[in-house]
Protein backbone atom coordinates (compact mmCIF):
# COMPACT_ATOMS: atom_id res chain seq x y z
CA UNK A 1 -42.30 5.53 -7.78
CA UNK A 2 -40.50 2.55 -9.70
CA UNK A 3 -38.66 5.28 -11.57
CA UNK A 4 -36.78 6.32 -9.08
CA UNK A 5 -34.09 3.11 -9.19
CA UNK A 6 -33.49 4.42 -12.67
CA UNK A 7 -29.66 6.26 -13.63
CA UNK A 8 -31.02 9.10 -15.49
CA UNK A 9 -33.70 10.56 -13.44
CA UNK A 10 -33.78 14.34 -12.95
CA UNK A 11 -32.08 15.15 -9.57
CA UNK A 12 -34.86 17.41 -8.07
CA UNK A 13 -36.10 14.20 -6.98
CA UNK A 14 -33.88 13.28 -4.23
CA UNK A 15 -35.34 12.11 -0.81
CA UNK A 16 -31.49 12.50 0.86
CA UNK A 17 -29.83 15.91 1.57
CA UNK A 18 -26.48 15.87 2.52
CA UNK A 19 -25.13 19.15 3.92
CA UNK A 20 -21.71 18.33 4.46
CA UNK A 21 -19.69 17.50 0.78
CA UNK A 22 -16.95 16.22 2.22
CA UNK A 23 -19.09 13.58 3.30
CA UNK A 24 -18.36 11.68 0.24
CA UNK A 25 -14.71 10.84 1.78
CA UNK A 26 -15.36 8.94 5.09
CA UNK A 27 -19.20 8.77 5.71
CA UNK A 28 -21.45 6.33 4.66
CA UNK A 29 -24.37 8.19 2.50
CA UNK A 30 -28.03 6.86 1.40
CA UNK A 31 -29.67 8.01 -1.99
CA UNK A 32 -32.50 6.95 -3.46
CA UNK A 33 -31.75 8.02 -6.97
CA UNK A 34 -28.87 5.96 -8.76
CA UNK A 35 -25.77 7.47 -9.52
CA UNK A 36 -25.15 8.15 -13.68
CA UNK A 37 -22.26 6.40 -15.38
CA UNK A 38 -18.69 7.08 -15.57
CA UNK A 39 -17.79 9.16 -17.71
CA UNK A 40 -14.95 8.38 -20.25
CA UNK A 41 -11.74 10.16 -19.60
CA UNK A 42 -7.76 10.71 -20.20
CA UNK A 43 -5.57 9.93 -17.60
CA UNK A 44 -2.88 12.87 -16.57
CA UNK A 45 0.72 11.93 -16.73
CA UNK A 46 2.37 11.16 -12.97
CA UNK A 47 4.00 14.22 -11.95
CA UNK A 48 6.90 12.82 -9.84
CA UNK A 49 8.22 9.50 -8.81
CA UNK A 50 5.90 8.61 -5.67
CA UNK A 51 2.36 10.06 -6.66
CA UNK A 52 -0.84 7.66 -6.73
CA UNK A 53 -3.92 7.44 -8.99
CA UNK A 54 -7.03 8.20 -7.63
CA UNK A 55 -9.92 7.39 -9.94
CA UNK A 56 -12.84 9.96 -10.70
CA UNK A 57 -16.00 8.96 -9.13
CA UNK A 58 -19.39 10.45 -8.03
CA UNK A 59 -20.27 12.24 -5.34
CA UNK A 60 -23.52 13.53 -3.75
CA UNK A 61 -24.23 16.81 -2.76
CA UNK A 62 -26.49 19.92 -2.13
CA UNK A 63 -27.63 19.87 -6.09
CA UNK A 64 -27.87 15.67 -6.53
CA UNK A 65 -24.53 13.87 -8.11
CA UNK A 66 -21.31 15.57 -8.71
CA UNK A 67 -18.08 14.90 -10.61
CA UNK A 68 -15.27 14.25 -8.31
CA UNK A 69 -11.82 14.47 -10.62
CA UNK A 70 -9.43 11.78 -10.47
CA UNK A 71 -5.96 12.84 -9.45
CA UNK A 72 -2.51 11.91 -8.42
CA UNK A 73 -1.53 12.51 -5.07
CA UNK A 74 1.11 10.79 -2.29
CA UNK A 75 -0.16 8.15 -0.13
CA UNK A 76 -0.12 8.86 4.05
CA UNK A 77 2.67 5.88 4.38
CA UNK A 78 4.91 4.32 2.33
CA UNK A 79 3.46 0.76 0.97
CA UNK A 80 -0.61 2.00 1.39
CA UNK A 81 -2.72 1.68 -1.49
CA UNK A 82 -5.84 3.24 -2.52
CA UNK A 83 -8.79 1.00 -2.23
CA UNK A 84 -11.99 3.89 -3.91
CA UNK A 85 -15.05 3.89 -2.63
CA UNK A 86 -17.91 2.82 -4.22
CA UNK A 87 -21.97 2.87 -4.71
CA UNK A 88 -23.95 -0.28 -3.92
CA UNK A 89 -27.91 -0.80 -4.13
CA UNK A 90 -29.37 -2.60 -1.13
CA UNK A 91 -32.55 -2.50 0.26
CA UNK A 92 -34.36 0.54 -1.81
CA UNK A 93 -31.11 2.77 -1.54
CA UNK A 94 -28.28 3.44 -3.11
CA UNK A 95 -25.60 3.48 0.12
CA UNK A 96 -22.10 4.78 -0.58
CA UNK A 97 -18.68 3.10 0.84
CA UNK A 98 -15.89 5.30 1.58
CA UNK A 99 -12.47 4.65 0.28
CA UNK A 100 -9.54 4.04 2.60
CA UNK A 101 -5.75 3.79 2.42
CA UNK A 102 -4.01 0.38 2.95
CA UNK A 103 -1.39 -2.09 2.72
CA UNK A 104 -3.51 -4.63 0.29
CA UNK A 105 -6.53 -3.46 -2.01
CA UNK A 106 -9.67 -4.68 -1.18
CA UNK A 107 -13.18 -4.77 -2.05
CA UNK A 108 -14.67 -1.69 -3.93
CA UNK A 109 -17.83 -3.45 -5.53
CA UNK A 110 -16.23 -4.62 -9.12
CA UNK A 111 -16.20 -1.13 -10.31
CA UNK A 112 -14.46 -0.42 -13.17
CA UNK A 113 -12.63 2.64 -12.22
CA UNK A 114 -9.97 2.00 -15.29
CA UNK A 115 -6.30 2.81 -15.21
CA UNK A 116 -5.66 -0.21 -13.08
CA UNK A 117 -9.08 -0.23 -11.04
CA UNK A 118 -10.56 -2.74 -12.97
CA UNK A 119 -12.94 -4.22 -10.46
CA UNK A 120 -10.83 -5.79 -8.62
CA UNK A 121 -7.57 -5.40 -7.23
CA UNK A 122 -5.23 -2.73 -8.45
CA UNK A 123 -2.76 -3.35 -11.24
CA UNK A 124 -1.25 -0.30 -12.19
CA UNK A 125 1.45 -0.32 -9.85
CA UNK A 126 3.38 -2.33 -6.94
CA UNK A 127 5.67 -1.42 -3.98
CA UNK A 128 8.70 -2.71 -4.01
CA UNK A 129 10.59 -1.86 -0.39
CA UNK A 130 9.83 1.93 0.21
CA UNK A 131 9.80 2.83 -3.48
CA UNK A 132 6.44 2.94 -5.99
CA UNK A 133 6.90 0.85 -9.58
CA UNK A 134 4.36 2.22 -12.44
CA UNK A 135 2.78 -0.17 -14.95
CA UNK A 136 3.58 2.33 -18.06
CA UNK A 137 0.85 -0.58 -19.85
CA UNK A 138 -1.96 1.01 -17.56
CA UNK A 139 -0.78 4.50 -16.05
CA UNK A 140 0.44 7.61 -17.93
CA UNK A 141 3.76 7.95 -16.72
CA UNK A 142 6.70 10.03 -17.72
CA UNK A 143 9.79 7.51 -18.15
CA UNK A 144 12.12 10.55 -18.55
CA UNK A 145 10.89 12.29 -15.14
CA UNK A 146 10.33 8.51 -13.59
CA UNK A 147 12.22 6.03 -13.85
CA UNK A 148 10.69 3.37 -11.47
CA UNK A 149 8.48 1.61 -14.49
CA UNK A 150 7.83 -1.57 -15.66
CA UNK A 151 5.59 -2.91 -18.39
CA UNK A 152 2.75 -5.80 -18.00
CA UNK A 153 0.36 -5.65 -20.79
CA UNK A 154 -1.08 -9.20 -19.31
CA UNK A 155 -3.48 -7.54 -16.56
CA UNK A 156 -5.19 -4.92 -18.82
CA UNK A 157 -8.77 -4.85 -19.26
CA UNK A 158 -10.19 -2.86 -21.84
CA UNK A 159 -12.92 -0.21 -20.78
CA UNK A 160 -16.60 -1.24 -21.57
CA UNK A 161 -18.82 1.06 -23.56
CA UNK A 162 -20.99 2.04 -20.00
CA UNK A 163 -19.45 1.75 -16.99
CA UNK A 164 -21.78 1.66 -14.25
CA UNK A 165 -20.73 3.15 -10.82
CA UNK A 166 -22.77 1.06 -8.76
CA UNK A 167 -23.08 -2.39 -7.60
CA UNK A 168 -26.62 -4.35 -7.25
CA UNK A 169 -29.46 -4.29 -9.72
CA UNK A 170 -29.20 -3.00 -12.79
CA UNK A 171 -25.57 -2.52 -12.09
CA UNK A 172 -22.15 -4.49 -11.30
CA UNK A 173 -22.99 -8.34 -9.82
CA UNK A 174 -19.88 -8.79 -9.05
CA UNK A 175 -19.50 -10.09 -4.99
CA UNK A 176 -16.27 -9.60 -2.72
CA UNK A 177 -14.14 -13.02 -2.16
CA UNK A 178 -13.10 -13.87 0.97
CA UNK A 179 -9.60 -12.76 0.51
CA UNK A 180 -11.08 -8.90 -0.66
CA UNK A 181 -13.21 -8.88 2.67
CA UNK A 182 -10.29 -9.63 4.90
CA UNK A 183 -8.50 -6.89 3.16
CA UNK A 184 -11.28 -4.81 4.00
CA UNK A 185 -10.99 -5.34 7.65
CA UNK A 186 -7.22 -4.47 8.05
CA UNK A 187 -6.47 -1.75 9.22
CA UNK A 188 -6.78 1.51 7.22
CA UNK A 189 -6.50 5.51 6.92
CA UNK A 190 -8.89 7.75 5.82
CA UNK A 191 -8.74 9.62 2.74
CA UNK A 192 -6.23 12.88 3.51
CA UNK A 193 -6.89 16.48 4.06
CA UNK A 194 -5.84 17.16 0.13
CA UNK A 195 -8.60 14.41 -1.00
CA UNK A 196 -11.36 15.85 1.17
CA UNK A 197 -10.24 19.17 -0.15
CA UNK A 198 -10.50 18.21 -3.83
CA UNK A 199 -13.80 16.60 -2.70
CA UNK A 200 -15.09 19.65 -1.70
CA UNK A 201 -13.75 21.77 -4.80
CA UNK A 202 -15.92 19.83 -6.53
CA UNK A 203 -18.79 19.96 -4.63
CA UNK A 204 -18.73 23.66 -4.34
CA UNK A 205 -18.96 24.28 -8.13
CA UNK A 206 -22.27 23.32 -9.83
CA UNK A 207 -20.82 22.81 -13.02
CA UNK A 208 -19.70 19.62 -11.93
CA UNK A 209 -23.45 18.34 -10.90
CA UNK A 210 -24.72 16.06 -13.11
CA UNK A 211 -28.12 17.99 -13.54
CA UNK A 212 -26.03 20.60 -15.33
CA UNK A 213 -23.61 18.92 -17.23
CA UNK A 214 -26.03 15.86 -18.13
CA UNK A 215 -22.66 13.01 -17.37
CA UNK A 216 -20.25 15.02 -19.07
CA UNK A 217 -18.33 17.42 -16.45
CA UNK A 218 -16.48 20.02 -17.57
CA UNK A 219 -13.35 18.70 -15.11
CA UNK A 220 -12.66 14.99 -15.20
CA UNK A 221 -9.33 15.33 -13.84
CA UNK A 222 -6.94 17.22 -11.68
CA UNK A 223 -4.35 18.38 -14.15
CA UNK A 224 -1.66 22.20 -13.58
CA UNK A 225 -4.22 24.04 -14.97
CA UNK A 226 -7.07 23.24 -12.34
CA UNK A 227 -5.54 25.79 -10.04
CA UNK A 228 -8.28 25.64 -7.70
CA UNK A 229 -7.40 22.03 -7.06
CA UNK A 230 -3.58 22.61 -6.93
CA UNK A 231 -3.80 25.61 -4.54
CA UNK A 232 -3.81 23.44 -1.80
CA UNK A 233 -1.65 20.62 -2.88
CA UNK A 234 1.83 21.95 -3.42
CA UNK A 235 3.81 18.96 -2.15
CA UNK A 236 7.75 18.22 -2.00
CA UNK A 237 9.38 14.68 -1.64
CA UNK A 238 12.45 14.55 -0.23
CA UNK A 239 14.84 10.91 1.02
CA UNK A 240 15.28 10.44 4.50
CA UNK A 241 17.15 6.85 5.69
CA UNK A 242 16.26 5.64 2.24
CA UNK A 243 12.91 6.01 2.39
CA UNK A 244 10.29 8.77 1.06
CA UNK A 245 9.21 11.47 3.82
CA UNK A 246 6.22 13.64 2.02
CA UNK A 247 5.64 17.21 3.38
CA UNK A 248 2.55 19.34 2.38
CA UNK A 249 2.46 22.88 2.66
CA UNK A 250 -0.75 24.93 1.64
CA UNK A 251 -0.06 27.93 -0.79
CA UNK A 252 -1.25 30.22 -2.83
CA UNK A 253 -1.35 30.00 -6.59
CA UNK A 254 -1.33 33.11 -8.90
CA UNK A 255 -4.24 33.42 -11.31
């Protein structure tokens, strides 16, 4: 039984079954098998002035781990940040923290998510009053469709050669500080209908499991052409009072 604590076991062995995909988002989960590596990938250029990162991660699901893409999308408020959620091993099992939205970043177990996830913090970006600055040094950004950039090559941390998605043995070490756990007790959101959505694109097609695509999913990331993502997240920004009201309308997208 020792093998089981190990990243590449086949998934037919998992002791947890979790019916419900979406799960992933705001539930705590418990696995027994470890979750495989992150796998490298490109960043998509921001599509508008007011869009977030959200970093690729894996999910669990009917079939064992699944690819969920990384995407932009608009935070729930203006000033919230993304804090992902992240793996940890304790006790035997491999227990999964959901992400959250918030005014300050906090603890996400010293994953390196890249593009500004780094393992701690978040560096790709800042809020200054109710509009969203890019870091063009860390985030794909188009400076002739957005304008609110700025460049600080200081904070970049380059990649590692395996990336483990999991903190505890045989993964990341790193612990919280006591700032990141009071950041983690604020007050947050949970993830938003178009991230449990995505969440359960992903879970729904079994390419994206690793036991068919062996740590290399065919979708890393939400780009235009992933119209079975963007079907449900046509959004418009529009000013109101100098600040940035989002409205999100589902529709349909021609194939």
């Amino acid at each position: 039984m020792k093998n089981i604590t190990k990243l590449f076991i086949p998934m037919l062995l998992s002791f947890t079954y979790v019916s419900n995909i979406n799960a992933q988002v705001s539930v705590r989960v418990s696995i027994r098998i470890a979750p495989p590596v992150i796998p490298v990938y490109q960043q998509p250029v921001c599509p508008t002035e007011g869009y977030l990162w959200i970093p690729g991660y894996w999910g669990y699901g009917t079939y064992g781990y699944y690819w969920i893409p990384g995407y932009w999308t608009t935070p729930p408020k203006i000033g919230y940040l993304w804090t992902p959620g992240y793996w940890t091993f304790v006790e035997g099992f491999y227990k999964w923290t959901p992400g959250y939205w918030g005014v300050h970043v906090g603890y996400y177990g010293g994953i390196n998510y890249g593009f500004g996830y780094y393992g701690t913090g978040f560096v790709g970006g800042i809020w200054k009053g109710s509009v969203f600055c890019y870091n063009t040094a860390v985030v794909h950004v188009n400076t002739v469709v957005v304008h609110n950039t700025y460049i600080n090559k200081t904070v970049v941390v380059h990649t590692p050669a395996t990336c483990y998605s999991y903190n505890g043995i045989g993964g990341v070490t790193r612990q919280a500080t006591h700032t990141e756990t009071i950041y983690s007790n604020e007050a947050h959101i949970h993830a938003t209908s178009v991230q449990t959505h995505y969440v359960s694109v992903a879970g729904s097609n079994k390419t994206q499991y690793y036991s068919n695509n062996h740590g290399v999913p065919p979708t890393t990331v939400v780009t235009n052409d992933n119209t079975e993502y963007k079907s449900y997240n046509k959004t418009s920004v529009r000013k109101i009072n100098n600040g940035v009201h989002v409205e999100r309308t589902r529709v349909r997208v021609r194939k």
